[in-house]
PDB file of N, CA and C in Angstrom:
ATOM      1  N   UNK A   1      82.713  86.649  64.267  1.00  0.00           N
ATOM      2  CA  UNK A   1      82.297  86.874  65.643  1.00  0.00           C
ATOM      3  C   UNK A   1      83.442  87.548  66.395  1.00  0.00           C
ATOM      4  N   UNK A   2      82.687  89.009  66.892  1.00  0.00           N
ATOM      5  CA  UNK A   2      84.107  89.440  67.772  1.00  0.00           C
ATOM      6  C   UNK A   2      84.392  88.727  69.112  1.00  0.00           C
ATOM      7  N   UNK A   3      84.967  89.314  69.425  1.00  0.00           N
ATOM      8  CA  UNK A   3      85.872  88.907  70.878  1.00  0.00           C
ATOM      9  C   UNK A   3      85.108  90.014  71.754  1.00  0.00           C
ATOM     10  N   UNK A   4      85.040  89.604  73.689  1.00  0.00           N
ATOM     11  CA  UNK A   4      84.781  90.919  73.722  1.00  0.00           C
ATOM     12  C   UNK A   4      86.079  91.162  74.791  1.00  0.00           C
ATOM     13  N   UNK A   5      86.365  92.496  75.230  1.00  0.00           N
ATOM     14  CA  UNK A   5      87.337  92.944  76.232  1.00  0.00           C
ATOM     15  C   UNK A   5      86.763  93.243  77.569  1.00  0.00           C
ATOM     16  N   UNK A   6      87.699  93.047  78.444  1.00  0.00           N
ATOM     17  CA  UNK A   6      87.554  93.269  79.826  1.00  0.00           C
ATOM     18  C   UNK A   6      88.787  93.966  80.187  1.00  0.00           C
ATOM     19  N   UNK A   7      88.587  95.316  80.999  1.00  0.00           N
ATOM     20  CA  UNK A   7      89.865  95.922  81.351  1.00  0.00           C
ATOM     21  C   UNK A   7      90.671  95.632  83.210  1.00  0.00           C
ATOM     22  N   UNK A   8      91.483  95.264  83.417  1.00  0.00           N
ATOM     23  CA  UNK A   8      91.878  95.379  84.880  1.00  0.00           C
ATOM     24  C   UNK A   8      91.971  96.886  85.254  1.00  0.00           C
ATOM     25  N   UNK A   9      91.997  97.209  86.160  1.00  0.00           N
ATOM     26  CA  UNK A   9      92.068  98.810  87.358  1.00  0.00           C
ATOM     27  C   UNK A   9      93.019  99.153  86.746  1.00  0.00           C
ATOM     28  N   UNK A  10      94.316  98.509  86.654  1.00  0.00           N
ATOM     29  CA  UNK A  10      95.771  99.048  85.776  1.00  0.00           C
ATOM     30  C   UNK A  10      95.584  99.459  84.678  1.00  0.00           C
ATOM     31  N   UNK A  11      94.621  98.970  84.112  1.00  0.00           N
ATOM     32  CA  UNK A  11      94.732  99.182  82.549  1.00  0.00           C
ATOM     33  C   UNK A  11      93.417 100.684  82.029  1.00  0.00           C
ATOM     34  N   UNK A  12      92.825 100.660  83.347  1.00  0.00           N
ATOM     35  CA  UNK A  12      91.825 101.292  83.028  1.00  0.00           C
ATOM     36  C   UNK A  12      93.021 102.862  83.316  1.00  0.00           C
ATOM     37  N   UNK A  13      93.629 102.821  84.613  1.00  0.00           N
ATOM     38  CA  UNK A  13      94.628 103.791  85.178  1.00  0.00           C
ATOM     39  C   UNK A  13      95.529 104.827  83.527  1.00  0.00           C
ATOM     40  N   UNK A  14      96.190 103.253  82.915  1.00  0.00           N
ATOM     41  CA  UNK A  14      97.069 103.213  82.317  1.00  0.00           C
ATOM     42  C   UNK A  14      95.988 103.887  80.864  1.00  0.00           C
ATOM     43  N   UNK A  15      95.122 103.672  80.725  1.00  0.00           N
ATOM     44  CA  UNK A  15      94.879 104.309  79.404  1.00  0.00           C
ATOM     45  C   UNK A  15      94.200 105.934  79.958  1.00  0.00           C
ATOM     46  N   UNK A  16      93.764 106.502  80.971  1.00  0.00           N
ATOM     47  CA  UNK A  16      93.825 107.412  81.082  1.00  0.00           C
ATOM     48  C   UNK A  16      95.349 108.358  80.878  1.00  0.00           C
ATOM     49  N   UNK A  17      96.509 108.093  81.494  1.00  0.00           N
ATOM     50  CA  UNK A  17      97.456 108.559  81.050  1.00  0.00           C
ATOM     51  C   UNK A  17      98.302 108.688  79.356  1.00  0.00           C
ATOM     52  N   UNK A  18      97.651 107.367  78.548  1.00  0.00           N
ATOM     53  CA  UNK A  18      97.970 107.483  77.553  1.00  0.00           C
ATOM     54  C   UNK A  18      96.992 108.632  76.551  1.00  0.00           C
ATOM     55  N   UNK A  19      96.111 108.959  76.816  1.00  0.00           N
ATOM     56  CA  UNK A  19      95.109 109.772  76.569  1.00  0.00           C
ATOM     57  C   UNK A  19      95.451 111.498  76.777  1.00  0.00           C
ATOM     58  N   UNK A  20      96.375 111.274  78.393  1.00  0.00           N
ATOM     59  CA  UNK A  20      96.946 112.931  78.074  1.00  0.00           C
ATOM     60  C   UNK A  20      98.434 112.901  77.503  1.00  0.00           C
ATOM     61  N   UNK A  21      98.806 111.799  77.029  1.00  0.00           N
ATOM     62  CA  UNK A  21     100.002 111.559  76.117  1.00  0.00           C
ATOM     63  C   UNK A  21     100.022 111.838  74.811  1.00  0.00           C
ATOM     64  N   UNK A  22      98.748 111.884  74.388  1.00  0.00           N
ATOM     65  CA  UNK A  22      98.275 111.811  72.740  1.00  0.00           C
ATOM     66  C   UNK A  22      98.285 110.468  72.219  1.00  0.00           C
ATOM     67  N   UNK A  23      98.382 109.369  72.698  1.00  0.00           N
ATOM     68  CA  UNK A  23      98.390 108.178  72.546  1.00  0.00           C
ATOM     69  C   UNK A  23      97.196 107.475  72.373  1.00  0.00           C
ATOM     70  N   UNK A  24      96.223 107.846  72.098  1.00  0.00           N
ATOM     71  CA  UNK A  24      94.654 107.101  72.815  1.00  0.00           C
ATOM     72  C   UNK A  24      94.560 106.647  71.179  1.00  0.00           C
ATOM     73  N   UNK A  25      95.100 107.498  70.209  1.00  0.00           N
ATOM     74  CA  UNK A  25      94.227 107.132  68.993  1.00  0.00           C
ATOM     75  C   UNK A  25      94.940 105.458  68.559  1.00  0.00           C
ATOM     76  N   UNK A  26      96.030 105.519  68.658  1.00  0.00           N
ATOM     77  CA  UNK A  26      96.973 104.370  68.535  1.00  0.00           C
ATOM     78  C   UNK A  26      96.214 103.150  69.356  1.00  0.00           C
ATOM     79  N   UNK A  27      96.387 103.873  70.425  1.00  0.00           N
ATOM     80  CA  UNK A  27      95.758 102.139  71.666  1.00  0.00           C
ATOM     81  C   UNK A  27      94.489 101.817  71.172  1.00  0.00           C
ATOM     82  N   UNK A  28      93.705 102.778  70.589  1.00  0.00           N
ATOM     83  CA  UNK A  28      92.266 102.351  70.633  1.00  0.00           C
ATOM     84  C   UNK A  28      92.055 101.434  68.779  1.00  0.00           C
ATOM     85  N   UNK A  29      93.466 101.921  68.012  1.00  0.00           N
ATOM     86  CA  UNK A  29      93.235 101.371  66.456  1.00  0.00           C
ATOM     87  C   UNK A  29      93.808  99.860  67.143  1.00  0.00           C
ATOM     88  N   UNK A  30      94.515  99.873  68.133  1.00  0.00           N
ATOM     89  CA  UNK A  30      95.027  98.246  68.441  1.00  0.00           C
ATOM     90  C   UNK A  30      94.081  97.274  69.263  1.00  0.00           C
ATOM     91  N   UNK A  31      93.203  98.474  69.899  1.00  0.00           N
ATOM     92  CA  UNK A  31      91.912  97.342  70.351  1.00  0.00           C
ATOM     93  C   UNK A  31      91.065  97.066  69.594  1.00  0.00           C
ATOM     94  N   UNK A  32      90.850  97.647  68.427  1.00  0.00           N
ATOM     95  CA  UNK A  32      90.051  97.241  67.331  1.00  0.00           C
ATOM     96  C   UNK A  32      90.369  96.165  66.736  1.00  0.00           C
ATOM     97  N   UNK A  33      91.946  96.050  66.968  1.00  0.00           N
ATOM     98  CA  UNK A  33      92.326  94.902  65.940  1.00  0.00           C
ATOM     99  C   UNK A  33      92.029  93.604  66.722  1.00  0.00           C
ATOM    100  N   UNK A  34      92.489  94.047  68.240  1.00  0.00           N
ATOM    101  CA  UNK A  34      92.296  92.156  69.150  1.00  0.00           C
ATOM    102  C   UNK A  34      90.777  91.954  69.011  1.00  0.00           C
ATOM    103  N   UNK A  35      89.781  93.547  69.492  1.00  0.00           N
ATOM    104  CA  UNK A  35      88.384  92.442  69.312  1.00  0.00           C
ATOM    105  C   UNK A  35      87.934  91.597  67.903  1.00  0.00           C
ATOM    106  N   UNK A  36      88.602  91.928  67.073  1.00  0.00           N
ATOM    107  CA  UNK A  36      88.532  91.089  65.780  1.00  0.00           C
ATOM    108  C   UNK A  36      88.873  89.958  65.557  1.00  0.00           C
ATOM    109  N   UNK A  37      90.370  89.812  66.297  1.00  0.00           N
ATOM    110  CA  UNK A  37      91.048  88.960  65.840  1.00  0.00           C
ATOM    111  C   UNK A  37      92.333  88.868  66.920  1.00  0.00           C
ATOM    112  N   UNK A  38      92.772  88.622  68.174  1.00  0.00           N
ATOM    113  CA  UNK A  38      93.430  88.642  69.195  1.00  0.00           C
ATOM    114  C   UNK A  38      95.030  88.294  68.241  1.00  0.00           C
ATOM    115  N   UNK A  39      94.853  87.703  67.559  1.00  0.00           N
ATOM    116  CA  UNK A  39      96.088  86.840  66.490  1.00  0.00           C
ATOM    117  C   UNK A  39      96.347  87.163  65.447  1.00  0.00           C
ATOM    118  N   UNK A  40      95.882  88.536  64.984  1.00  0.00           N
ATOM    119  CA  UNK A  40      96.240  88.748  64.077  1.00  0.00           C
ATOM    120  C   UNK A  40      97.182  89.834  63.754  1.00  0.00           C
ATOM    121  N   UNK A  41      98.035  89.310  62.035  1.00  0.00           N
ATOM    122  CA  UNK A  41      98.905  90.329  62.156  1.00  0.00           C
ATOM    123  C   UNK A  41      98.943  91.195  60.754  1.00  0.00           C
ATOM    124  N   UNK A  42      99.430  92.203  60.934  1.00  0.00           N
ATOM    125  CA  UNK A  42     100.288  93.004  61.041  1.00  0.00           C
ATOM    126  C   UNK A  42      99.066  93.764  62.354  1.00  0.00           C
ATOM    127  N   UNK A  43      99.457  94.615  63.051  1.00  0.00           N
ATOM    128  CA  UNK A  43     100.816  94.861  63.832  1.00  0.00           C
ATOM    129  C   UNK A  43     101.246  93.241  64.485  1.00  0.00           C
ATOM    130  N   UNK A  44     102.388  93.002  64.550  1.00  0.00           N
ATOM    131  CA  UNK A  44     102.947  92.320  65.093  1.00  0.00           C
ATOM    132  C   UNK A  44     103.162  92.322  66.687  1.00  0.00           C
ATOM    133  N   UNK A  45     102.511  90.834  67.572  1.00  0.00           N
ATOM    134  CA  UNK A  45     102.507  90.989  68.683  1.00  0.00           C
ATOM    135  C   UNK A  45     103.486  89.564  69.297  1.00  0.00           C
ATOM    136  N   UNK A  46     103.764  89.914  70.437  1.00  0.00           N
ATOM    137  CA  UNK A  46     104.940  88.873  71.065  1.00  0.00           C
ATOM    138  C   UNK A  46     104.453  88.281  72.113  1.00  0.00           C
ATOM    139  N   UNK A  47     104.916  86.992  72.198  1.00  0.00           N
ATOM    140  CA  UNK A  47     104.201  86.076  73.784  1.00  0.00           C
ATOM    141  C   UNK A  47     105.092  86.441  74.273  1.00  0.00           C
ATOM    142  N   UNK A  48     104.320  86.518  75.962  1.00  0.00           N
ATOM    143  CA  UNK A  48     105.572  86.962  76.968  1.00  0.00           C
ATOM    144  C   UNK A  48     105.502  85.596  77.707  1.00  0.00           C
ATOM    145  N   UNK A  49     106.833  85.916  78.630  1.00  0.00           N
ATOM    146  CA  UNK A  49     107.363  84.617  79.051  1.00  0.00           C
ATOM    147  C   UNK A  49     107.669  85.272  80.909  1.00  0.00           C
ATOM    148  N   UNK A  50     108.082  84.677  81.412  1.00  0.00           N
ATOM    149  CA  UNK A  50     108.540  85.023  82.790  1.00  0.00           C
ATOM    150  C   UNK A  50     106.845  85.018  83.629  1.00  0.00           C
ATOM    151  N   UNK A  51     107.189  86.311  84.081  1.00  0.00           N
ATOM    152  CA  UNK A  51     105.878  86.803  85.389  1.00  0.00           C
ATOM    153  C   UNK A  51     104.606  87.006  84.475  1.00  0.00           C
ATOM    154  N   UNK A  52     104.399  87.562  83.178  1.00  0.00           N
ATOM    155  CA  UNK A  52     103.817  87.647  82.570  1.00  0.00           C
ATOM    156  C   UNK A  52     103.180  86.531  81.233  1.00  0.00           C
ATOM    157  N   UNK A  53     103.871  85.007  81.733  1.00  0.00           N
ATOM    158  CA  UNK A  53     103.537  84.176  80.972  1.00  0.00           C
ATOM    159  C   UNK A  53     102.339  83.737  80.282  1.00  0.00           C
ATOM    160  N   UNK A  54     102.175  83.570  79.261  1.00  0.00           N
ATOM    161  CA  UNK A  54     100.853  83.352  78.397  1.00  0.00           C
ATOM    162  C   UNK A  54      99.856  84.639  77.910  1.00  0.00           C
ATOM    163  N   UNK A  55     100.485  86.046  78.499  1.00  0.00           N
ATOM    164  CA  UNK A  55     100.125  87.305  77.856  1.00  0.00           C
ATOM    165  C   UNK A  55     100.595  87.505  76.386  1.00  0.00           C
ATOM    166  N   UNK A  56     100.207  88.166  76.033  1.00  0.00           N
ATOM    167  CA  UNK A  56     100.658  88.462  74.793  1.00  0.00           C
ATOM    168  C   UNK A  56     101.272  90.391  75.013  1.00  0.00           C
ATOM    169  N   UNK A  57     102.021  90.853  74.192  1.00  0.00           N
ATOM    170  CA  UNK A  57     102.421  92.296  73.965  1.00  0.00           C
ATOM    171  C   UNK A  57     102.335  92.657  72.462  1.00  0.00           C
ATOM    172  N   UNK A  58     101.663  94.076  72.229  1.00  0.00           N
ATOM    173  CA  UNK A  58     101.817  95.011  71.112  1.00  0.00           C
ATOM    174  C   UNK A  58     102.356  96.436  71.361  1.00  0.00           C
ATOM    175  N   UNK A  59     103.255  96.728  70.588  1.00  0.00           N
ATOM    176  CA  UNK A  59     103.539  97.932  70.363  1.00  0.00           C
ATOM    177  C   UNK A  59     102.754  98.980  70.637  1.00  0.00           C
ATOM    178  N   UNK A  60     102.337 100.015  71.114  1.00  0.00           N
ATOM    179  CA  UNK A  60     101.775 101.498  70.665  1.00  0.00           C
ATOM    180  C   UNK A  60     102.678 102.231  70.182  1.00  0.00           C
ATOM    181  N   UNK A  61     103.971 102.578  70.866  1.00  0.00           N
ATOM    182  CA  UNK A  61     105.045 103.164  70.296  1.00  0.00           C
ATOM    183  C   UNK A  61     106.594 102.427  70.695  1.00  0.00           C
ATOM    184  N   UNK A  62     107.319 103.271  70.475  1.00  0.00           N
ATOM    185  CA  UNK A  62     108.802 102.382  70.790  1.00  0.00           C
ATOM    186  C   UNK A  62     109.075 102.458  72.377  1.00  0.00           C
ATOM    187  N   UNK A  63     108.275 103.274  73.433  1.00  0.00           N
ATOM    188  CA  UNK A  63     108.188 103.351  74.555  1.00  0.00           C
ATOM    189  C   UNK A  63     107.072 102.220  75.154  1.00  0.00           C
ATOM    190  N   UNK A  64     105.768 102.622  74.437  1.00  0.00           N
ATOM    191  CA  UNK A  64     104.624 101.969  75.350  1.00  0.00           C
ATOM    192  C   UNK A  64     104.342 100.536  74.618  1.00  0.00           C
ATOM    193  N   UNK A  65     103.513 100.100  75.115  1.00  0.00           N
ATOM    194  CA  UNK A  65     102.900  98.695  74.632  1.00  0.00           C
ATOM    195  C   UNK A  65     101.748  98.129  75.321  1.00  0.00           C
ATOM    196  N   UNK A  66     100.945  97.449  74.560  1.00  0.00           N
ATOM    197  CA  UNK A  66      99.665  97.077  75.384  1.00  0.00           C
ATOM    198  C   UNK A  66      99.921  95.613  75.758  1.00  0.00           C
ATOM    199  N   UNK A  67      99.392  95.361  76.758  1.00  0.00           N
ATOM    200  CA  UNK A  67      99.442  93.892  77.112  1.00  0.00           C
ATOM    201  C   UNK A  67      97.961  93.526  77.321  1.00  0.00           C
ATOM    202  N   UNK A  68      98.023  92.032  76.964  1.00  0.00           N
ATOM    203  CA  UNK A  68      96.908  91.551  76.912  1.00  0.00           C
ATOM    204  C   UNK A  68      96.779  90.083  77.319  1.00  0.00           C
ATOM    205  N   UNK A  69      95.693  89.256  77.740  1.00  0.00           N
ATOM    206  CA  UNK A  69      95.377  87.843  77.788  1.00  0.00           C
ATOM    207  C   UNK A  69      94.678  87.095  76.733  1.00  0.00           C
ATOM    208  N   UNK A  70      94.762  86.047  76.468  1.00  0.00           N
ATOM    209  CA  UNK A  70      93.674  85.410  76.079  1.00  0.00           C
ATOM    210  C   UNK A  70      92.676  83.921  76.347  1.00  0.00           C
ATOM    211  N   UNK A  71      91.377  84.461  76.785  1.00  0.00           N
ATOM    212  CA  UNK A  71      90.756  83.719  77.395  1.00  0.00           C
ATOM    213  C   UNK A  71      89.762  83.094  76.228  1.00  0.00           C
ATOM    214  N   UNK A  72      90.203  81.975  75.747  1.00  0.00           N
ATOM    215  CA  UNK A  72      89.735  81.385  74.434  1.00  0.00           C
ATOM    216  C   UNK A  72      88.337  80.666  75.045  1.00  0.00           C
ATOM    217  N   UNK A  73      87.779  79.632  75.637  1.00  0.00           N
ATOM    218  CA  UNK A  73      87.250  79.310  76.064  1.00  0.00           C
ATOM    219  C   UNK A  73      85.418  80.335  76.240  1.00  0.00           C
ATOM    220  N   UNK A  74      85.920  81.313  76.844  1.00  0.00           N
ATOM    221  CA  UNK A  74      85.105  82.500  76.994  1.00  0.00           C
ATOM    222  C   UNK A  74      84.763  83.554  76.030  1.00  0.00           C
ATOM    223  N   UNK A  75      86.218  83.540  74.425  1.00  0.00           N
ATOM    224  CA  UNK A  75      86.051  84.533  73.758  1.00  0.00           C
ATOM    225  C   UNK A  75      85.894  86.009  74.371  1.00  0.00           C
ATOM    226  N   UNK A  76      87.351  86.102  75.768  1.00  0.00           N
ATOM    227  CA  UNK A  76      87.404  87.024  76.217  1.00  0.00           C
ATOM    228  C   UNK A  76      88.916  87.442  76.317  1.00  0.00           C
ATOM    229  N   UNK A  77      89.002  88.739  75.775  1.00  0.00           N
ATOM    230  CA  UNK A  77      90.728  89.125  75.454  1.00  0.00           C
ATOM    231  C   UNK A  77      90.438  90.267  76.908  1.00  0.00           C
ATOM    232  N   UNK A  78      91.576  89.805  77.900  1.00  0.00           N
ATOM    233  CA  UNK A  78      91.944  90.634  79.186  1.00  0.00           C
ATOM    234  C   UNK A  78      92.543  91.684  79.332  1.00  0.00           C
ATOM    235  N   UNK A  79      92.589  93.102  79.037  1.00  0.00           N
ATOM    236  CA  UNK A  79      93.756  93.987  78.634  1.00  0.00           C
ATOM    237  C   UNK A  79      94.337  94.014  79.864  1.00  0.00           C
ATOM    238  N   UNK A  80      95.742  94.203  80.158  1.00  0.00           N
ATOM    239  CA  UNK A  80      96.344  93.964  81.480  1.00  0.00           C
ATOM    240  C   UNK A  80      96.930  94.925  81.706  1.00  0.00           C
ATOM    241  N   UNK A  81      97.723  95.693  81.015  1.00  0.00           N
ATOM    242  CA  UNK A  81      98.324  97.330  80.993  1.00  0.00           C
ATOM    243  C   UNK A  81      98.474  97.898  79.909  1.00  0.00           C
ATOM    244  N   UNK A  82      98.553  99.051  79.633  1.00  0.00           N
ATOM    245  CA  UNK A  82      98.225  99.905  78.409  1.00  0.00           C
ATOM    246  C   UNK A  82      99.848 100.923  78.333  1.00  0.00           C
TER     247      UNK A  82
END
């Protein structure tokens, strides 16, 4: 059973720019992976801590990274910035 996604205004912002970056194909093989499986690895993802506590982060490149929530309860992963 997948997961499904919900995007915030930021994230919706933020993947238009990654799109005229050449970046879209990357972000979009990493949303494939959370609606599957929010926890799974390889790629390898990191809990954040501070202002962003209980998000999670993945890589796109050594610059960008996607951030995300997880709303277990609902079986809803939050993308928060791209």
């Amino acid at each position: 059973m997948s997961w499904t996604l919900i995007y915030t205004k930021r994230a919706v912002k933020d993947a238009r720019k990654l799109a005229a970056s050449n970046l879209k194909e990357k972000a979009q093989t990493l949303l494939n992976v959370i609606v599957e499986n929010p926890y799974q690895t390889p790629p390898a993802y990191e809990k954040l801590i501070g202002d962003l506590s209980g998000a999670y982060s993945r890589r796109i490149n050594i610059k960008h990274r996607l951030v995300y929530e997880v709303l277990e309860a609902e079986r809803v992963v939050k993308v928060l910035s791209m």
